[in-house]
N, C-alpha and C. Protein backbone atom coordinates (compact mmCIF):
# COMPACT_ATOMS: atom_id res chain seq x y z
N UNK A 1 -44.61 24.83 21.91
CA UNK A 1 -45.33 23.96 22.82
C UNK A 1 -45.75 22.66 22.15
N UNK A 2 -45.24 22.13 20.94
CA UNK A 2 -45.26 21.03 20.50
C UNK A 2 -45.18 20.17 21.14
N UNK A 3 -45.74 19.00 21.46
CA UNK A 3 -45.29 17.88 22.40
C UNK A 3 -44.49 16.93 20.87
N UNK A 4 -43.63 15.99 21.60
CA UNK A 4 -43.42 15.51 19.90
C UNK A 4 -44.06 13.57 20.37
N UNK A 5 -43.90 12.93 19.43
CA UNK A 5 -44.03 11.80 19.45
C UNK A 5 -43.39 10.97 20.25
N UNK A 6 -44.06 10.10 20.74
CA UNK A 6 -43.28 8.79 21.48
C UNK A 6 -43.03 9.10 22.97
N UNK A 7 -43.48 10.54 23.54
CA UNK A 7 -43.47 11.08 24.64
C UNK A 7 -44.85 10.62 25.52
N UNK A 8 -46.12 10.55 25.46
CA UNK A 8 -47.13 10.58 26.04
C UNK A 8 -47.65 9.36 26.09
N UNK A 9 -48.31 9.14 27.22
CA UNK A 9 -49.18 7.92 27.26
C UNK A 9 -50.26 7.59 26.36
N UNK A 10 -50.69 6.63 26.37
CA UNK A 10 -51.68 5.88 25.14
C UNK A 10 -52.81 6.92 25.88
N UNK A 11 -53.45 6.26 26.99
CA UNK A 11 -55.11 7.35 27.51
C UNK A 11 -54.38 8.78 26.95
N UNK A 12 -53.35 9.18 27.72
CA UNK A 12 -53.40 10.66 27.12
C UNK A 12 -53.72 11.21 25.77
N UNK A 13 -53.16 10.15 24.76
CA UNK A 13 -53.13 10.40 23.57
C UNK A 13 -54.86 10.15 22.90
N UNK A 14 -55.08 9.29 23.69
CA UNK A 14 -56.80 9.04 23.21
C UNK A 14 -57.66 9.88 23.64
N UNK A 15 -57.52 10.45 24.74
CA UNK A 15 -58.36 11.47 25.51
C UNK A 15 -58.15 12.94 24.58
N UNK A 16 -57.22 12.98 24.44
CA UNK A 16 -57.09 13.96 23.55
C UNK A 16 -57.29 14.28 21.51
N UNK A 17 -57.24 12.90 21.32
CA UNK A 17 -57.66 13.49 20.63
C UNK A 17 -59.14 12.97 20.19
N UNK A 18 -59.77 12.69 21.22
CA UNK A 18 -61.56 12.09 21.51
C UNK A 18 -61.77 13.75 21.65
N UNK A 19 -61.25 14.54 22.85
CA UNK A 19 -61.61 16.24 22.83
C UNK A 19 -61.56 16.68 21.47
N UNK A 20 -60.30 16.49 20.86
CA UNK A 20 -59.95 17.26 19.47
C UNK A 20 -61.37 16.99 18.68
N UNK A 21 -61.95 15.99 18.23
CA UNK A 21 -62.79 15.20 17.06
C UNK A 21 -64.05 16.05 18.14
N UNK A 22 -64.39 15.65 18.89
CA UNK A 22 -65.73 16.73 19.28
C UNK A 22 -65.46 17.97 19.15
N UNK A 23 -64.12 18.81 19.65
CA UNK A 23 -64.37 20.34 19.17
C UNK A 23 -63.89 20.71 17.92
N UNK A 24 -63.21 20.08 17.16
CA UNK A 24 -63.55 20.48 15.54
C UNK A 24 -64.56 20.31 15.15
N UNK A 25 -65.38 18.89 15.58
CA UNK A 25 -67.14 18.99 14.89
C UNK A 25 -68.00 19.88 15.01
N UNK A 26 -68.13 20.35 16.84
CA UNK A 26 -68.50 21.77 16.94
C UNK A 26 -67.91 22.86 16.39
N UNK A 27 -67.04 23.25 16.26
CA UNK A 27 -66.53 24.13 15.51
C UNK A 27 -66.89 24.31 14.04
N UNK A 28 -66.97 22.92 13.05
CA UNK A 28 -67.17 23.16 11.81
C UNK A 28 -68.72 23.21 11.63
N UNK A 29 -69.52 22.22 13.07
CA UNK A 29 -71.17 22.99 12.94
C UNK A 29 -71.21 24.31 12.90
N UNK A 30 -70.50 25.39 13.90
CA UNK A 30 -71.16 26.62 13.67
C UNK A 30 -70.36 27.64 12.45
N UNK A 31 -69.24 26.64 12.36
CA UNK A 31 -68.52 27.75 10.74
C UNK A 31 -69.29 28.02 9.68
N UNK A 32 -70.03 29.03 9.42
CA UNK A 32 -70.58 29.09 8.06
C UNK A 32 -69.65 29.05 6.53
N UNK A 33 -70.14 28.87 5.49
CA UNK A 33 -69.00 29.01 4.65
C UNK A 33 -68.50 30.82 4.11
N UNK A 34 -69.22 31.26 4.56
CA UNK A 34 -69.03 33.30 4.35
C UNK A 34 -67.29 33.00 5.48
N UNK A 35 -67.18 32.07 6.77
CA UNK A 35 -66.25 32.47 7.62
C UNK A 35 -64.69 31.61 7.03
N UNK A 36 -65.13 30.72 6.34
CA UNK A 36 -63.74 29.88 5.70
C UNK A 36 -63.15 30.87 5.18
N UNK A 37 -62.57 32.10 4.62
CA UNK A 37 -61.81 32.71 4.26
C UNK A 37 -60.98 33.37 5.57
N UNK A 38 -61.59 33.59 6.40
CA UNK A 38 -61.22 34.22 7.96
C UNK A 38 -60.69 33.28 8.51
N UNK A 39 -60.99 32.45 8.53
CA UNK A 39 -60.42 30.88 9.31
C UNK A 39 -59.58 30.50 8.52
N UNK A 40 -58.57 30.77 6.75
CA UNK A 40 -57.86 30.22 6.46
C UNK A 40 -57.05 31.50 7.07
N UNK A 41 -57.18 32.82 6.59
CA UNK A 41 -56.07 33.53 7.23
C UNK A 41 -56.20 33.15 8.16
N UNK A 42 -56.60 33.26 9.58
CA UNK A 42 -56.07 33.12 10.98
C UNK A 42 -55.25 31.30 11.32
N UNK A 43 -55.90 30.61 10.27
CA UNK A 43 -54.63 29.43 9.89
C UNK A 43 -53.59 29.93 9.95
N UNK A 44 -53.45 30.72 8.78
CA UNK A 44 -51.95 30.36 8.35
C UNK A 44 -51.22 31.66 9.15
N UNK A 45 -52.02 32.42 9.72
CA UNK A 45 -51.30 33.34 10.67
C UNK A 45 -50.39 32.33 11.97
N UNK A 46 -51.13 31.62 12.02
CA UNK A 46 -50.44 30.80 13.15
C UNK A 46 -49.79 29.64 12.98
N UNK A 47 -49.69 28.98 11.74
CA UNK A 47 -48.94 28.55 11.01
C UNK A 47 -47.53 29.33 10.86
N UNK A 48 -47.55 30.41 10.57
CA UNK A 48 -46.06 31.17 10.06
C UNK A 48 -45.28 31.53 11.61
N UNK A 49 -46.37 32.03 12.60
CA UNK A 49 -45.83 32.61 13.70
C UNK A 49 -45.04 31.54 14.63
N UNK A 50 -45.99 30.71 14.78
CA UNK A 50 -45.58 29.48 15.50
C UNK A 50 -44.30 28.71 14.66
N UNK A 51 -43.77 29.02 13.65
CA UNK A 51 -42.95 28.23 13.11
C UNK A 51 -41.15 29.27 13.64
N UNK A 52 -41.51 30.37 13.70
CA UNK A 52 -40.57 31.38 14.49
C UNK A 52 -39.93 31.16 15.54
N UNK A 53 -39.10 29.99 16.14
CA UNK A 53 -38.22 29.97 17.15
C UNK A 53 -37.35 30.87 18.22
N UNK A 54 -37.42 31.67 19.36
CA UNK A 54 -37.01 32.36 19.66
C UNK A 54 -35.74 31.61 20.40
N UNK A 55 -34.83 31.66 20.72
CA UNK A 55 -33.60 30.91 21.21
C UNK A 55 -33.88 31.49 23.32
N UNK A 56 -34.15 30.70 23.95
CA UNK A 56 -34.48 31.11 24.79
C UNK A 56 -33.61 30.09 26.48
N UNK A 57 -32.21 30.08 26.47
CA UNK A 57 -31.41 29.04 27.44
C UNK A 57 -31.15 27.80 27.11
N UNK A 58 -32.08 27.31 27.76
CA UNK A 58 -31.51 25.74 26.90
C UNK A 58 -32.63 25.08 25.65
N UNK A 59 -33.59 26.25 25.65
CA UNK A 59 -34.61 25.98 25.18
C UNK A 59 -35.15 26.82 24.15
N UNK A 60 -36.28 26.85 23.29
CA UNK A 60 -36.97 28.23 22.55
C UNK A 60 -38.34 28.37 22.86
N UNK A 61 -38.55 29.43 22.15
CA UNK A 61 -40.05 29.62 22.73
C UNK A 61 -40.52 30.10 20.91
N UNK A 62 -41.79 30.05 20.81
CA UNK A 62 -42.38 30.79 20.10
C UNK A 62 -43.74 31.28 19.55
N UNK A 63 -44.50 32.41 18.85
CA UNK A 63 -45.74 33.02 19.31
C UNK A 63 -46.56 31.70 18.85
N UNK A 64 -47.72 32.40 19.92
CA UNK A 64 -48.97 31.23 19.20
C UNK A 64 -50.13 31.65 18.69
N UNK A 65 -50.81 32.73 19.30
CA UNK A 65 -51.82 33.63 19.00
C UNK A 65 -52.86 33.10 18.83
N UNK A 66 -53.21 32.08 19.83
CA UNK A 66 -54.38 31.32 20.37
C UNK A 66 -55.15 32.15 20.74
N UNK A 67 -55.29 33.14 21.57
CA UNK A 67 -55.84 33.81 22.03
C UNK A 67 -57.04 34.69 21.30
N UNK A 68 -55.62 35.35 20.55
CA UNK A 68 -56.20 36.02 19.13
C UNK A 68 -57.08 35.45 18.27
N UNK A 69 -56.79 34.07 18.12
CA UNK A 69 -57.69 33.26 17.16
C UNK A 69 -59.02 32.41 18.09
N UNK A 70 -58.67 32.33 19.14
CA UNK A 70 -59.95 32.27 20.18
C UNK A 70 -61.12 33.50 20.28
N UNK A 71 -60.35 34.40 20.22
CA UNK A 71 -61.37 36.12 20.33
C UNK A 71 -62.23 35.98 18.49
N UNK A 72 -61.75 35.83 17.97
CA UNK A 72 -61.96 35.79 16.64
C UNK A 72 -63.21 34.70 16.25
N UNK A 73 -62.61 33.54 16.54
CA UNK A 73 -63.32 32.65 15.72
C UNK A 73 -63.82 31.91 16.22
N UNK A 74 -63.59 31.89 17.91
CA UNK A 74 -64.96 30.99 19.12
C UNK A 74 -64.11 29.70 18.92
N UNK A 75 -65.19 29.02 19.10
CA UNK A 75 -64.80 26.93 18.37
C UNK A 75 -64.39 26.92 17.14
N UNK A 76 -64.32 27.65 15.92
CA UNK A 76 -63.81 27.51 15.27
C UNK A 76 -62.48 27.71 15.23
N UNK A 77 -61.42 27.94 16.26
CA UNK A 77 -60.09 27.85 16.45
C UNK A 77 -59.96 26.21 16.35
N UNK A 78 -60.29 25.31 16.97
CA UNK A 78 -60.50 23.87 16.83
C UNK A 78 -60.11 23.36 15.02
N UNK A 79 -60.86 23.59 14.17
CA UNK A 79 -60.38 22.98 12.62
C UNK A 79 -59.23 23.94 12.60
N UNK A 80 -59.50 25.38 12.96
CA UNK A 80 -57.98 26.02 12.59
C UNK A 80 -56.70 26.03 12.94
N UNK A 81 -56.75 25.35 13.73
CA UNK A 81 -55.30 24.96 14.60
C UNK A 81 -54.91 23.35 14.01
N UNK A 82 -56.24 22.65 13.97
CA UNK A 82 -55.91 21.62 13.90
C UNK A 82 -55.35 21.06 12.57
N UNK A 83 -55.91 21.78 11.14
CA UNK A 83 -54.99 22.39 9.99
C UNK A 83 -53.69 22.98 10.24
N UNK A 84 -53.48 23.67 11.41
CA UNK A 84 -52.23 24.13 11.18
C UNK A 84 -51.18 23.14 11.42
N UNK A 85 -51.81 22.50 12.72
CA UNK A 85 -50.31 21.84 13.01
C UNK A 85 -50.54 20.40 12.65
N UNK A 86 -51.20 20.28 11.62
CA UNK A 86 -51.01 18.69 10.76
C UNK A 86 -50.30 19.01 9.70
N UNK A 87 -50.57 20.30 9.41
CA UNK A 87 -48.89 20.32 7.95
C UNK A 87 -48.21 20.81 8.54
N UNK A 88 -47.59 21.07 10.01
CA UNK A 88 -46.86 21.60 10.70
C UNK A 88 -46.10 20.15 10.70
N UNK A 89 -45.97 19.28 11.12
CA UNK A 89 -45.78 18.05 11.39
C UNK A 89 -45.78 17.20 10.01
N UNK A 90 -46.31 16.87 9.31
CA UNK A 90 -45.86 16.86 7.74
C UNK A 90 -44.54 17.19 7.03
N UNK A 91 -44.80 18.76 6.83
CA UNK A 91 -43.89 19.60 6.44
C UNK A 91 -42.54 19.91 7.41
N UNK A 92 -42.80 19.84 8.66
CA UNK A 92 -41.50 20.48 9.09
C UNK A 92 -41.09 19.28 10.38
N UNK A 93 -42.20 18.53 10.76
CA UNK A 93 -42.05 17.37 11.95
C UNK A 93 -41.97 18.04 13.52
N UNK A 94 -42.76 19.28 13.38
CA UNK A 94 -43.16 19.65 14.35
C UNK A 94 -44.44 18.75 14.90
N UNK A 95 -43.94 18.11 15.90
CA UNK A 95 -44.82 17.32 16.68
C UNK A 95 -45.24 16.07 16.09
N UNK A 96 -46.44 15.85 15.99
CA UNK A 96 -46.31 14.75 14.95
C UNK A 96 -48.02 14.13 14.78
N UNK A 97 -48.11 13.23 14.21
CA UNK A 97 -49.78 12.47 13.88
C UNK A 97 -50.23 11.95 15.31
N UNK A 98 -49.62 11.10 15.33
CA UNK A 98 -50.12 10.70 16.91
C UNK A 98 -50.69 11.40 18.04
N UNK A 99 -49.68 13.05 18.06
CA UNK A 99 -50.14 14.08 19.34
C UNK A 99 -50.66 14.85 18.53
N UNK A 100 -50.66 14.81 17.33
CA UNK A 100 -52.13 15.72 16.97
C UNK A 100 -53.02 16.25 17.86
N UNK A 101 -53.83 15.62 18.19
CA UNK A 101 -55.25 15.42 18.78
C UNK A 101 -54.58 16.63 19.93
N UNK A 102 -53.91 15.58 20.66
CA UNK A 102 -53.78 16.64 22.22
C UNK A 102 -52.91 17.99 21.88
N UNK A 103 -52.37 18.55 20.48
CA UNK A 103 -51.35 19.38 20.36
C UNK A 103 -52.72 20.23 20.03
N UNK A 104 -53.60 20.14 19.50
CA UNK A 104 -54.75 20.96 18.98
C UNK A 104 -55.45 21.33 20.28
N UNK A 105 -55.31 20.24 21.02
CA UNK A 105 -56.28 20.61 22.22
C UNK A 105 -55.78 21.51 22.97
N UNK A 106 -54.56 20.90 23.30
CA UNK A 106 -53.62 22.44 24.23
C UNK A 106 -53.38 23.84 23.93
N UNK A 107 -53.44 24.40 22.61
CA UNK A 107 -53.72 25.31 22.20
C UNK A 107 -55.28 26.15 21.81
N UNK A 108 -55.72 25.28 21.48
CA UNK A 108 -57.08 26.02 21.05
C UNK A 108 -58.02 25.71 21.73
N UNK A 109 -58.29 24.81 22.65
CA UNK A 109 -59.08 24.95 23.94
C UNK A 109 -59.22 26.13 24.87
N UNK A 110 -57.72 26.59 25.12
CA UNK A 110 -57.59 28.02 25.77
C UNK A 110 -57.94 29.28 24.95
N UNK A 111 -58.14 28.65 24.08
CA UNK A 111 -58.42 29.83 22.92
C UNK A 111 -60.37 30.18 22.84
N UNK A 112 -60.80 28.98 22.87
CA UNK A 112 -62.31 28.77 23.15
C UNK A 112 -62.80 29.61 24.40
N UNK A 113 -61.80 29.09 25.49
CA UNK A 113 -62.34 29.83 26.58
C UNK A 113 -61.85 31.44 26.80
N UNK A 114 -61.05 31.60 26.47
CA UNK A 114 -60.34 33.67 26.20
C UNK A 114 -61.85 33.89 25.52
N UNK A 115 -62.33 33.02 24.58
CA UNK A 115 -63.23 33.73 23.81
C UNK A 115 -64.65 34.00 24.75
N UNK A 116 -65.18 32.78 25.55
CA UNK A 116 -66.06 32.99 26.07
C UNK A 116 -66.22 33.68 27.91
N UNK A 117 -64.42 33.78 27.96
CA UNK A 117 -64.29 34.91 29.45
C UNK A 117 -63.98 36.36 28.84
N UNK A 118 -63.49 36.52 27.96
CA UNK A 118 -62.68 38.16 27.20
C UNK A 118 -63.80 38.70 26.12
N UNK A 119 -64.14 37.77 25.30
CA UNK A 119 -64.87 38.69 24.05
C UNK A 119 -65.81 39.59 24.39
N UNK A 120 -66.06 39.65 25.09
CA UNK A 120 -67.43 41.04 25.18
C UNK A 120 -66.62 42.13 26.03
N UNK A 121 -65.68 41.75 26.47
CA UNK A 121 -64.66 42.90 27.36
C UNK A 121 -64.02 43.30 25.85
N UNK A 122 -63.32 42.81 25.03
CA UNK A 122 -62.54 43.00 23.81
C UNK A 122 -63.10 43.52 22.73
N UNK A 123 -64.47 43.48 23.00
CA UNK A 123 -65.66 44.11 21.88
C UNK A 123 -65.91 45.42 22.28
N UNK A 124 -65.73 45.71 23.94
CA UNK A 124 -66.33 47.04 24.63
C UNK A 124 -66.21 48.28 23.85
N UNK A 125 -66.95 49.43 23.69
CA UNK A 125 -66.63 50.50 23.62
C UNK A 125 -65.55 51.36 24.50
N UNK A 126 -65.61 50.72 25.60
CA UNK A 126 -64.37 51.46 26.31
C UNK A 126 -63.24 50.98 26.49
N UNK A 127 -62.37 51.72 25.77
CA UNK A 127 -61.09 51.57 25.79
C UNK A 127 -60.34 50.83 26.49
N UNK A 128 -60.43 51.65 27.82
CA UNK A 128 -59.44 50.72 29.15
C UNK A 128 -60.05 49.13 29.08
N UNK A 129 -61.12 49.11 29.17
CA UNK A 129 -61.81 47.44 29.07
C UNK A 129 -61.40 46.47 27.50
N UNK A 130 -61.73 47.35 26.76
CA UNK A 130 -61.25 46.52 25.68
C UNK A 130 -59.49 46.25 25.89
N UNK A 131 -58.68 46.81 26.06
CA UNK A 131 -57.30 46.63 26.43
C UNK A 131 -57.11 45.82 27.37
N UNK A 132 -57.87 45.58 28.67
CA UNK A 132 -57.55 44.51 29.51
C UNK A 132 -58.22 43.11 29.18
N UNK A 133 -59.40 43.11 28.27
CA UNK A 133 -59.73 42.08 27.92
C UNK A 133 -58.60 41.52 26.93
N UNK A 134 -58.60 42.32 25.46
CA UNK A 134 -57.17 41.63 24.71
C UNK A 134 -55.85 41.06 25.23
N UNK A 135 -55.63 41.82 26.67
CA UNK A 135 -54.25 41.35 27.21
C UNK A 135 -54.80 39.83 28.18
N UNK A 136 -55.96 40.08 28.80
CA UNK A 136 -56.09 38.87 29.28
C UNK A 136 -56.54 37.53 28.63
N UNK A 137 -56.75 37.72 27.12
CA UNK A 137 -57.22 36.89 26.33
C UNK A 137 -55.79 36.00 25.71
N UNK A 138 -55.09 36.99 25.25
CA UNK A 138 -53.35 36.84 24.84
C UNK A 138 -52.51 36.04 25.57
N UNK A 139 -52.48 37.30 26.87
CA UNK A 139 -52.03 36.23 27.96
C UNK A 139 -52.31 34.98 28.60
N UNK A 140 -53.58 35.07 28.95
CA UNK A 140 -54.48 34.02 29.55
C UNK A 140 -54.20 32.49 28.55
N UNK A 141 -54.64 33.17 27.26
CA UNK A 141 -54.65 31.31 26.36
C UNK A 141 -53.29 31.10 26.26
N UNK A 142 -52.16 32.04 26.79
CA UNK A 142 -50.48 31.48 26.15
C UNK A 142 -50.33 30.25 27.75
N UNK A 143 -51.47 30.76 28.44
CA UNK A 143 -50.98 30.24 29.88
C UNK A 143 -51.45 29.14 29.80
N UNK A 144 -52.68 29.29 29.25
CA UNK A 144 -53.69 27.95 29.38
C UNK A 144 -53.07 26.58 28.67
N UNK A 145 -52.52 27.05 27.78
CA UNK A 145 -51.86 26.23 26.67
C UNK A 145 -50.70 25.77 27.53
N UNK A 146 -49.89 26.08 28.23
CA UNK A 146 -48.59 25.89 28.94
C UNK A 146 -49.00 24.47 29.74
N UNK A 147 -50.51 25.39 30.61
CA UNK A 147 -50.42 24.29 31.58
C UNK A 147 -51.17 23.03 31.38
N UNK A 148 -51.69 22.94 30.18
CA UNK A 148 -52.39 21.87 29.32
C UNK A 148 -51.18 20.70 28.66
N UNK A 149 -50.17 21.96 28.32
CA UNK A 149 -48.84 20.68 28.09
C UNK A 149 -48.17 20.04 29.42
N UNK A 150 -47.88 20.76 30.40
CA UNK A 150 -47.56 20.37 31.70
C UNK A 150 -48.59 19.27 32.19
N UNK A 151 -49.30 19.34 31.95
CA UNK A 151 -50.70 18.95 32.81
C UNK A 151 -50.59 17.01 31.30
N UNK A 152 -50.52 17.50 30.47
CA UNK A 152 -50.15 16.07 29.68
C UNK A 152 -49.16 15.33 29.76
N UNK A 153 -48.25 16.25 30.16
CA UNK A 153 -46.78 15.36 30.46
C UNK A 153 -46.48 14.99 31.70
N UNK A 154 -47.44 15.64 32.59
CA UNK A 154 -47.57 14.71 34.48
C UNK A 154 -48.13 13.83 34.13
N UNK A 155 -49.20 13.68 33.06
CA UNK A 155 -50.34 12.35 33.12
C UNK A 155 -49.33 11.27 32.65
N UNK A 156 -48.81 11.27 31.72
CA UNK A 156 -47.90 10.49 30.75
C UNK A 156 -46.95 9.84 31.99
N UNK A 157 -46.55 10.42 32.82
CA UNK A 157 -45.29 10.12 33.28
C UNK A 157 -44.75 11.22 34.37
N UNK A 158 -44.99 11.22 35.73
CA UNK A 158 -44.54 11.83 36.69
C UNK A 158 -42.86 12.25 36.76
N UNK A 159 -42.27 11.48 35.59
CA UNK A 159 -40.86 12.17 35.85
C UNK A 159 -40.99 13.39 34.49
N UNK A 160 -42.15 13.68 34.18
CA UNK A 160 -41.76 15.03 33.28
C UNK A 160 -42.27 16.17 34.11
N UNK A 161 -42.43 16.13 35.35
CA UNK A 161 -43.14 17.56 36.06
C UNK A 161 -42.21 18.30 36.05
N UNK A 162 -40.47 18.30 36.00
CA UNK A 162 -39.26 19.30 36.36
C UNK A 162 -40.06 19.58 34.77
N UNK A 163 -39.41 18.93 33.36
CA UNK A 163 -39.53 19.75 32.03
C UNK A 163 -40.96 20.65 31.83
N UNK A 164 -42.20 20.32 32.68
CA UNK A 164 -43.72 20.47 32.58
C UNK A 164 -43.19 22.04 33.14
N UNK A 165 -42.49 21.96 34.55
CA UNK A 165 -42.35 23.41 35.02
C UNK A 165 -41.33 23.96 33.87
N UNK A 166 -40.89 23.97 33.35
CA UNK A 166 -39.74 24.95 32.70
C UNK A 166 -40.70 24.67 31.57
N UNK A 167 -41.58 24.33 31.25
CA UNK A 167 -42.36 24.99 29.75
C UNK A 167 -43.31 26.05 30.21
N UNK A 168 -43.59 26.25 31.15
CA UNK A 168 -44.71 26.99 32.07
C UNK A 168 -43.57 28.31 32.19
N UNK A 169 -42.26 28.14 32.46
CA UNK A 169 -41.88 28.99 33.11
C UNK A 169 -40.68 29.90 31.68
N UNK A 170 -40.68 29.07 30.52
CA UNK A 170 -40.01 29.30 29.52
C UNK A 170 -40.82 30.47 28.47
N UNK A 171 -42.24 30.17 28.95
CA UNK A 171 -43.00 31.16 28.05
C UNK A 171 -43.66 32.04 28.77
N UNK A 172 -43.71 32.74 30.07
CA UNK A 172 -43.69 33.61 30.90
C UNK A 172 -43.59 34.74 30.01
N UNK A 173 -42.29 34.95 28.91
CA UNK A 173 -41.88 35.99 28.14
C UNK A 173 -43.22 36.43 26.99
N UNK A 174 -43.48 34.86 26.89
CA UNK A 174 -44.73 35.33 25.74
C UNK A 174 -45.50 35.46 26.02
N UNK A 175 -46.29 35.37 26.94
CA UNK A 175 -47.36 35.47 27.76
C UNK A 175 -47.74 37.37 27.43
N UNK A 176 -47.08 37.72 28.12
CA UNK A 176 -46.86 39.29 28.03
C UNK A 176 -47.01 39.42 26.79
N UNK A 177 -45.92 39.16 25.67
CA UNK A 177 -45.78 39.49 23.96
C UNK A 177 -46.89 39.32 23.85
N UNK A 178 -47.85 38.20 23.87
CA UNK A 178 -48.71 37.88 22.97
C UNK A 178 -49.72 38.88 23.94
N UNK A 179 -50.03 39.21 24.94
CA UNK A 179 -51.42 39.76 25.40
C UNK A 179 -51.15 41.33 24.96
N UNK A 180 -49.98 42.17 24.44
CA UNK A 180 -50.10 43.02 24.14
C UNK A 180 -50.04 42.87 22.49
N UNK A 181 -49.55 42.16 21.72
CA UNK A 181 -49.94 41.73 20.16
C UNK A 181 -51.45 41.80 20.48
N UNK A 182 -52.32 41.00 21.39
CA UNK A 182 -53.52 40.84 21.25
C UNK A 182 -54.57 41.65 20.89
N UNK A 183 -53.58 43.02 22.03
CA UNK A 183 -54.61 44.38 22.23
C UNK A 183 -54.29 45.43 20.77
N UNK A 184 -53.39 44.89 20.23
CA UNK A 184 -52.80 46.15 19.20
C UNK A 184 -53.76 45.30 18.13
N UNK A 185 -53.95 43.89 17.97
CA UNK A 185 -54.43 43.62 16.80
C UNK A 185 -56.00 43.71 17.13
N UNK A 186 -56.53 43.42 18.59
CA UNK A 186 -58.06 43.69 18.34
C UNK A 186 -57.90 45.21 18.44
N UNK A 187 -57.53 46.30 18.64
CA UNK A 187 -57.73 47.61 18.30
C UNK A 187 -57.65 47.88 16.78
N UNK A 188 -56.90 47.63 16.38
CA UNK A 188 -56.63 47.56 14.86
C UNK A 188 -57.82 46.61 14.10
N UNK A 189 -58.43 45.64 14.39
CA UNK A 189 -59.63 45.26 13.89
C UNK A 189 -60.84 46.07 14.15
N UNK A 190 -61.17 46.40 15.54
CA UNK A 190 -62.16 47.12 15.94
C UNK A 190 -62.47 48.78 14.82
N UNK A 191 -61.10 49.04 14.21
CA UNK A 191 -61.19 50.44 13.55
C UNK A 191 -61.28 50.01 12.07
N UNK A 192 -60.77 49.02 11.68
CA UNK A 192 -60.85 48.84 10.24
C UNK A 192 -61.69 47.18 10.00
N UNK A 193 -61.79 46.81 10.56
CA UNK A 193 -63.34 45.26 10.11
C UNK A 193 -63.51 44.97 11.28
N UNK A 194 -64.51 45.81 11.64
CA UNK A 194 -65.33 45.71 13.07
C UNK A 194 -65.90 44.70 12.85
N UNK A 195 -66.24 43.91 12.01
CA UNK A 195 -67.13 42.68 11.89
C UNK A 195 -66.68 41.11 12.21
N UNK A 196 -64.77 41.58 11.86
CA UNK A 196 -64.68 40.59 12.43
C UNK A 196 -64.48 39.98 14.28
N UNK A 197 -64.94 40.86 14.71
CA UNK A 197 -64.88 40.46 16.25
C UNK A 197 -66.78 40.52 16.62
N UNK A 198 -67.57 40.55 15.59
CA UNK A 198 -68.71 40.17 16.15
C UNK A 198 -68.97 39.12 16.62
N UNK A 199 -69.43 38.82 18.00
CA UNK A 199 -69.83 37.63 18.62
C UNK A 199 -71.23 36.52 17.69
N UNK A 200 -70.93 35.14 17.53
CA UNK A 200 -72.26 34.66 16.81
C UNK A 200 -72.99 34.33 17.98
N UNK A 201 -72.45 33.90 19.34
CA UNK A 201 -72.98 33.49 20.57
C UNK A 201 -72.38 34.86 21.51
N UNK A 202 -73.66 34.74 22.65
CA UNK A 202 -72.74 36.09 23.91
C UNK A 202 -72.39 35.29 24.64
N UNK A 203 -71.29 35.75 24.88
CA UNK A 203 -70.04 35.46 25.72
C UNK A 203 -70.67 36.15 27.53
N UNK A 204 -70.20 35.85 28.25
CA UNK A 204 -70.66 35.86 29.62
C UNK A 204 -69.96 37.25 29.87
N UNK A 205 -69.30 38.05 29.53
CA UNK A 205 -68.45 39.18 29.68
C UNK A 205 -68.26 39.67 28.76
């Protein structure tokens, strides 16, 4: 879901990354330094995943685990994404300096909000609830993210709504992948570092 350079309008590009610079600031207000070790792994978790191309028609797709890192780390997905995909773009020219801003936003915005509609469903003691929260957290931010790139590339320019629908409709596949990755990895946290899915703020659910 990279947007790359030279694609988007100037407001788009400023609006976004005016969002980006306020939710990394929030984000690095409430990061304590005990959580920078958690926030570099879930970096570079999404660093490696997202670099995984799946060959998908005329197009690829690949994981993002926004979701996951939304349930996890609240606003602090904001510096962690936004580390990822600046040496993403560096190193490999995925996307680039310019869409920074809005490439951080489209991903980890949806990730903010999984955290503050799912985390207390994903924390539950009961099973069935914790499982539909992880899948709707997984799923939900792969969606949110889709239609945040769609939704940038109508602003930019009304002749990208055909490519806006086929990015919406290209990761349909991951949507699913990632909301059941979601539930296997918050079950698998919940049994072995229950701590890291403690809420620092309650979540409305």
């Amino acid at each position: 879901m990279h947007i790359s350079e030279g694609v988007l309008a100037a407001p788009v590009l400023v609006g976004g990354a005016a969002i980006c610079i306020g939710g990394t600031a929030l984000g690095l207000r409430r990061m304590s330094q005990d959580e920078v070790p958690k926030v570099a792994v879930l970096t570079a978790a999404f660093f490696v995943a997202s670099l995984v191309h799946v060959p998908l028609g005329p197009s690829s797709v690949h994981l993002i685990l926004n979701g996951l890192i939304g349930l996890i780390l609240g606003w602090a997905a904001f510096p962690a994404l936004l580390i990822a995909l600046f040496f993403q773009a560096i190193f490999f020219q995925f996307g680039g300096l310019t869409v920074l801003g809005v490439n951080t936003v489209n991903m980890a915005f949806p990730g903010v909000v999984a955290y503050y509609l799912c985390s207390g469903m994903a924390r539950s003691d009961n099973h069935l609830l914790s499982i539909v929260g992880g899948f709707i957290a997984g799923a939900g931010a792969v969606a949110g993210a889709g239609i945040l790139v769609a939704v940038s590339l109508y602003l930019s320019n009304r002749a990208f709504l055909t490519p806006a629908k086929a990015v919406l409709l290209a990761h349909l596949p991951i949507m699913i992948i990632e909301g059941i990755i979601t539930v296997i990895m918050i079950s698998f946290l919940k049994r072995v570092k229950p701590e890291l899915l403690r809420a620092k703020e309650d979540a409305p659910c």
